[in-house]
Protein backbone atom coordinates (compact mmCIF):
# COMPACT_ATOMS: atom_id res chain seq x y z
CA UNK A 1 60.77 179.03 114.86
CA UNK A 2 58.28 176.67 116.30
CA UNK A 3 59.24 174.93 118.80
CA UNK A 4 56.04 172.59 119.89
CA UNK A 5 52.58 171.76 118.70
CA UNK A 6 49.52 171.01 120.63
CA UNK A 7 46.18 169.84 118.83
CA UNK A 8 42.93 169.09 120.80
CA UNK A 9 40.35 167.96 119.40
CA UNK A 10 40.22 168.77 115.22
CA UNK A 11 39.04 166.47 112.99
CA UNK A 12 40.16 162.95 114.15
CA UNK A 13 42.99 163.79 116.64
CA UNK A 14 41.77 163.31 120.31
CA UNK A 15 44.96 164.61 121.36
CA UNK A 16 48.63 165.21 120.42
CA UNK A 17 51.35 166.95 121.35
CA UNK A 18 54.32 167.55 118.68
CA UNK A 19 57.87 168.70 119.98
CA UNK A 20 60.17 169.77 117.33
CA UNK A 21 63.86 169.87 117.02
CA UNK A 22 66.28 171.85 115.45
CA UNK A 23 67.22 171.70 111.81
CA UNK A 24 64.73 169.78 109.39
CA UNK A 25 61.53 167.88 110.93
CA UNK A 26 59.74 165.74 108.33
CA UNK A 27 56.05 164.25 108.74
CA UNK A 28 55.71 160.60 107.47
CA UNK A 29 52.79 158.31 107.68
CA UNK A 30 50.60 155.66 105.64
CA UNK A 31 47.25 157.32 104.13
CA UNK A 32 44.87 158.81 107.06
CA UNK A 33 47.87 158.82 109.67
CA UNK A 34 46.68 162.41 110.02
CA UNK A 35 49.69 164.45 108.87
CA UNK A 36 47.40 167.17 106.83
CA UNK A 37 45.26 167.62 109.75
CA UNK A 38 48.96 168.56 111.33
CA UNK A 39 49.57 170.79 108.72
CA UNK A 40 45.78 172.14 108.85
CA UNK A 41 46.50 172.69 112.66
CA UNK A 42 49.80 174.94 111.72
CA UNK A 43 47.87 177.12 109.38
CA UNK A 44 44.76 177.53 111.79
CA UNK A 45 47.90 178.72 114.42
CA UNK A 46 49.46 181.31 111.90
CA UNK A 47 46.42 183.14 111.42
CA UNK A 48 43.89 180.56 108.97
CA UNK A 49 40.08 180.32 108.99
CA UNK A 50 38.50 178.22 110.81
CA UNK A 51 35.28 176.24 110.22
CA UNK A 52 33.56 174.30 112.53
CA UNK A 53 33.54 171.39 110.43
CA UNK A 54 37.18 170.55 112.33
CA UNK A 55 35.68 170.30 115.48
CA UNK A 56 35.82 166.19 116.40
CA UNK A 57 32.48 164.69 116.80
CA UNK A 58 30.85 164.72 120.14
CA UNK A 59 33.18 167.81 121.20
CA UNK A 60 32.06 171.22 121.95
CA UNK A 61 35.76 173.32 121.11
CA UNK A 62 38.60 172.37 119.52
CA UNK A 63 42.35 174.43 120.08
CA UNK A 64 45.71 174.62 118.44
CA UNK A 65 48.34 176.02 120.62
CA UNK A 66 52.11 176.47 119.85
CA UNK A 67 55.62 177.85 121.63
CA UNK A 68 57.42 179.94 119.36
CA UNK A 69 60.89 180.93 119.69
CA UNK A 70 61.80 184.14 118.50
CA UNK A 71 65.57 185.70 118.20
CA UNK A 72 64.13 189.07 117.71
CA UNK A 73 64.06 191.65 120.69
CA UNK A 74 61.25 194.25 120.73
């Protein structure tokens, strides 16, 4: 289960830092609120390809970083 969300720098997102909660989380938003570069952001995390066409202008990287929790012991 994921358990945060942090986005630097794709597309038009500066910054932002998503916590989530248990049970069901919903994104909501007028047109160009940026929820599909959200999404876009999860599937980069889980393994998607990147091009460097999500990179913000005027920024050399961008990242996607998330905190899993996992009931599973290895």
């Amino acid at each position: 289960m994921i358990l945060a969300l942090n986005i630097k720098n794709i597309a038009l997102i500066d910054e932002a830092e998503i916590d989530f909660d248990d049970g069901l989380n919903i994104l909501t938003g007028e047109t160009g609120a940026g929820k599909s570069i959200v999404i876009d952001s999860m599937t980069l995390l889980l393994g998607g390809r990147a091009n460097k066409d999500i990179i913000r202008n005027g920024a050399q990287k961008a990242t996607v970083e998330g905190v899993f929790f996992s009931r599973f012991k290895y």
